[in-house]
C-alpha atoms as a PDB file:
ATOM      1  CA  UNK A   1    -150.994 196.253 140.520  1.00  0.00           C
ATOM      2  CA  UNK A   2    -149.538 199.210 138.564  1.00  0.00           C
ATOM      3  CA  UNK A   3    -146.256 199.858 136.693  1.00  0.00           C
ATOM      4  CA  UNK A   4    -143.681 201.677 139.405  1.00  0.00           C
ATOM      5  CA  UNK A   5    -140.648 202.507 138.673  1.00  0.00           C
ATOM      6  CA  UNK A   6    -137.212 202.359 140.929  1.00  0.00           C
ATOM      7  CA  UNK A   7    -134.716 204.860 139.798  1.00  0.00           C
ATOM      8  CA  UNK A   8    -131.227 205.349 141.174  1.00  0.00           C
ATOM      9  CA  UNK A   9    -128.279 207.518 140.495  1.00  0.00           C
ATOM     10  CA  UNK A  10    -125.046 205.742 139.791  1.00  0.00           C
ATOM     11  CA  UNK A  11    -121.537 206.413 139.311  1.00  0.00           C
ATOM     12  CA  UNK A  12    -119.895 203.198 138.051  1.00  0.00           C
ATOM     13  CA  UNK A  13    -118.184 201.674 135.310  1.00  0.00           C
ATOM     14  CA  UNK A  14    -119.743 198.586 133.918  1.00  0.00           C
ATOM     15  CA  UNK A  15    -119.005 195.672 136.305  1.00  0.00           C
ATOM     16  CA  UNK A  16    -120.411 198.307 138.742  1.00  0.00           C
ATOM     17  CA  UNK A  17    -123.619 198.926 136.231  1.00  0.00           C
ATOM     18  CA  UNK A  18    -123.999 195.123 136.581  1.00  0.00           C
ATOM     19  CA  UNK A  19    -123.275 194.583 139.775  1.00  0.00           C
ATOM     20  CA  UNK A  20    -126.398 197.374 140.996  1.00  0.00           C
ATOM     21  CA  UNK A  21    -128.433 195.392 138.023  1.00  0.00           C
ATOM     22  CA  UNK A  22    -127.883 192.174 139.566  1.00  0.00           C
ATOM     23  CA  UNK A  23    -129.251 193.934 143.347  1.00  0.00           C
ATOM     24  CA  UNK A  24    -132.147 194.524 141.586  1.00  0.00           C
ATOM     25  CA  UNK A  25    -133.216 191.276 139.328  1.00  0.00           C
ATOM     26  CA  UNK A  26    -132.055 189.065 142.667  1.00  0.00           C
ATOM     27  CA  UNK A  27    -134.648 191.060 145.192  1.00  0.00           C
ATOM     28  CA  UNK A  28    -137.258 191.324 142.825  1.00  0.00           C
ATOM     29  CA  UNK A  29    -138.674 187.423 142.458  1.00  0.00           C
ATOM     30  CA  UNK A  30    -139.059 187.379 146.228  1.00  0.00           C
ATOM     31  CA  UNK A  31    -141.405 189.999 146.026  1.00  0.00           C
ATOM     32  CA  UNK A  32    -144.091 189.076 143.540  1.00  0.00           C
ATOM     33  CA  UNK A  33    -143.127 191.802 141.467  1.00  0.00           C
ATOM     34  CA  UNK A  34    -142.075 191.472 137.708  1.00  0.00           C
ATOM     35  CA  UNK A  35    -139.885 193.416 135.990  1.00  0.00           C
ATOM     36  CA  UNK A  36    -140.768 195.195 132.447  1.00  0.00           C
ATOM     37  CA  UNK A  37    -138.282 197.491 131.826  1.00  0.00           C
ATOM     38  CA  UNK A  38    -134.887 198.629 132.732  1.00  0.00           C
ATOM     39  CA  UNK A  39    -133.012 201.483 131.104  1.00  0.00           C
ATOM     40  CA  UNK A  40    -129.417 203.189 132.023  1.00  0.00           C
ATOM     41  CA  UNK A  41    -129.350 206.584 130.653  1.00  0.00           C
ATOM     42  CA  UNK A  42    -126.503 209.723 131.162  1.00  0.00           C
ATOM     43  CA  UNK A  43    -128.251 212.167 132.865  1.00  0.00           C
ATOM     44  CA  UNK A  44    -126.874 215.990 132.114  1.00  0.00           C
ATOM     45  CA  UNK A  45    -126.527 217.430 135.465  1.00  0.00           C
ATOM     46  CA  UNK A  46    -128.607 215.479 138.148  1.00  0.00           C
ATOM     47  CA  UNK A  47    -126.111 213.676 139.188  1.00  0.00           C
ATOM     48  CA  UNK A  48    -123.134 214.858 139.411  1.00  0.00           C
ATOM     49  CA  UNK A  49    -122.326 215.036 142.715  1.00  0.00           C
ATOM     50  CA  UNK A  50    -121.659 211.431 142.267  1.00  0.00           C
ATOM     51  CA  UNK A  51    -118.633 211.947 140.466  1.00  0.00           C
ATOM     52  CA  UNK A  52    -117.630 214.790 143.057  1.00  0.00           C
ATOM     53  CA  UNK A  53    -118.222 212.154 145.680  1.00  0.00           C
ATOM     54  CA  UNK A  54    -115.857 210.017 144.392  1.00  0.00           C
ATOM     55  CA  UNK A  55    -113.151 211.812 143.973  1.00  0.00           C
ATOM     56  CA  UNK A  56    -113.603 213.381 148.055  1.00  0.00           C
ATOM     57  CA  UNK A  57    -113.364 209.325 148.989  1.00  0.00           C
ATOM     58  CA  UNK A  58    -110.377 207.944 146.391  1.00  0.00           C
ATOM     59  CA  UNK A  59    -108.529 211.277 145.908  1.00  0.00           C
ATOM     60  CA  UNK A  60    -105.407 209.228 144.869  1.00  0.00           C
ATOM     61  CA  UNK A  61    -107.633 206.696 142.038  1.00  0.00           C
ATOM     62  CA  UNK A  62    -108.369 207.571 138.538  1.00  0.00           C
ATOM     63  CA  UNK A  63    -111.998 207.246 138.052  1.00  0.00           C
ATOM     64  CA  UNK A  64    -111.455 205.231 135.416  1.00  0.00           C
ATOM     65  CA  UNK A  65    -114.075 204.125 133.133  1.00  0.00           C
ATOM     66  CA  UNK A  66    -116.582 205.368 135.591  1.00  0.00           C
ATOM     67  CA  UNK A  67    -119.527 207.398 134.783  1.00  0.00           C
ATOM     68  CA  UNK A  68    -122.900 208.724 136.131  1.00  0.00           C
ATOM     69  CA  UNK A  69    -125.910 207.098 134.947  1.00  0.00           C
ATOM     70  CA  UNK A  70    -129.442 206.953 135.769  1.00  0.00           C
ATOM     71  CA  UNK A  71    -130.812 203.489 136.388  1.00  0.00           C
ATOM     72  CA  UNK A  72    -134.408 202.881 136.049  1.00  0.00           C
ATOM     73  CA  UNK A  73    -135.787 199.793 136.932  1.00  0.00           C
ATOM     74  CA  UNK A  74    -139.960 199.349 135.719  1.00  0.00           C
ATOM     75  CA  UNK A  75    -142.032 197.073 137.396  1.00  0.00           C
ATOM     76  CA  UNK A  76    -145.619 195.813 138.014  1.00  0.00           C
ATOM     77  CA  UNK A  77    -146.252 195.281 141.317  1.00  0.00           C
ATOM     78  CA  UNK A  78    -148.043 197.076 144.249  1.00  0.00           C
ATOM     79  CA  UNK A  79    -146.969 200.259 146.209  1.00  0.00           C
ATOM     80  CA  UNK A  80    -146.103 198.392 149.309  1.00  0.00           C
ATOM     81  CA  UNK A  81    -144.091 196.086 147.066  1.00  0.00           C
ATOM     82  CA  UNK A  82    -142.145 198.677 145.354  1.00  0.00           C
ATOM     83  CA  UNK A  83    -141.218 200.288 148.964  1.00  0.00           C
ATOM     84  CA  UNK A  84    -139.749 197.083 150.167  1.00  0.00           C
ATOM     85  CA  UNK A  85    -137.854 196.329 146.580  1.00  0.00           C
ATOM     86  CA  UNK A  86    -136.382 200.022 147.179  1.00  0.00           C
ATOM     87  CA  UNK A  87    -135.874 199.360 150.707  1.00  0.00           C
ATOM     88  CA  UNK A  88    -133.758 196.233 149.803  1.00  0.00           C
ATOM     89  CA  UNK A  89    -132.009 197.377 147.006  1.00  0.00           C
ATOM     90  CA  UNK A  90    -130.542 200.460 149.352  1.00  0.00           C
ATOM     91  CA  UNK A  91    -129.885 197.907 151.918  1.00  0.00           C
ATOM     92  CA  UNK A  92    -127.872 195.922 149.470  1.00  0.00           C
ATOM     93  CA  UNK A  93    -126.129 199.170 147.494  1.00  0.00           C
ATOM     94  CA  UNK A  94    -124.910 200.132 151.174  1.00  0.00           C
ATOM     95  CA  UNK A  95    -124.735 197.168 153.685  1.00  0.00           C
ATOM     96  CA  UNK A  96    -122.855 199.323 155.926  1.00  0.00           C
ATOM     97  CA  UNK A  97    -125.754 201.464 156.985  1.00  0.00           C
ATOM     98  CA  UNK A  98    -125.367 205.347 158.775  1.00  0.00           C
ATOM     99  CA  UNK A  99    -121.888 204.535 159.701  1.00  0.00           C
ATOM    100  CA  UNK A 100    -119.097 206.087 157.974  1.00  0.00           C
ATOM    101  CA  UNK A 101    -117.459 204.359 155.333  1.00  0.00           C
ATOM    102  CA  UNK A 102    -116.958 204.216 150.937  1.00  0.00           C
ATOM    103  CA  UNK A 103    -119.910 202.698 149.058  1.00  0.00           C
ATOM    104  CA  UNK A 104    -118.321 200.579 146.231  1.00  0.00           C
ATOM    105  CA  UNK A 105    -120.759 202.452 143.787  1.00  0.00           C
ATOM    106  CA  UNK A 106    -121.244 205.945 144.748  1.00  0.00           C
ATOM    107  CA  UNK A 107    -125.293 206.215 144.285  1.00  0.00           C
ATOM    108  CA  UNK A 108    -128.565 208.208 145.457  1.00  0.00           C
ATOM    109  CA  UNK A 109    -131.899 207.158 145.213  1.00  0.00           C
ATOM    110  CA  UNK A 110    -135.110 208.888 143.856  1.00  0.00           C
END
């Protein structure tokens, strides 16, 4: 097992910080994977076509106390393992799959 990390663009305030945080620390025990580190960083420009998003989908809300972070999630666990966290995690940040519709935090994944 190495360390592997899971990072994901977010553009959320911080119930929505805590909410993707939770995602993550619920989907990881079931796994055998343990986590080591997690940071939440402002990234200059990678992401901002989060906030751009957000305003295309609520063009009549204030962003509020929004704002786009990085969140990087370190682990130890296996490559297979750290696929299916990712997988899950998605699958949680977006329950409504391909169809059209308003993710409560816009996000991308790396």
């Amino acid at each position: 097992m190495r360390t592997r990390d899971l990072t994901f663009g977010l553009y959320a305030d911080a119930e929505g910080l805590a909410w993707a945080r939770a995602l993550v620390e619920n989907a990881v025990p079931a796994r055998s994977a343990r986590i080591v580190g997690v940071s939440e960083t402002s990234p200059v420009d990678a992401y901002d076509f989060l906030a751009q998003q957000w305003a295309v989908e609520h063009p009549a809300r204030s962003s509020g106390a929004r704002q786009v972070t990085e969140f990087r999630v370190r682990l130890v666990c296996s490559l297979r393992t750290r696929r299916l966290l990712r997988k899950a995690v998605i699958a949680a940040l977006c329950p409504e799959g391909a169809a059209p519709h308003t993710c409560r935090v816009p996000w991308t994944a790396l």
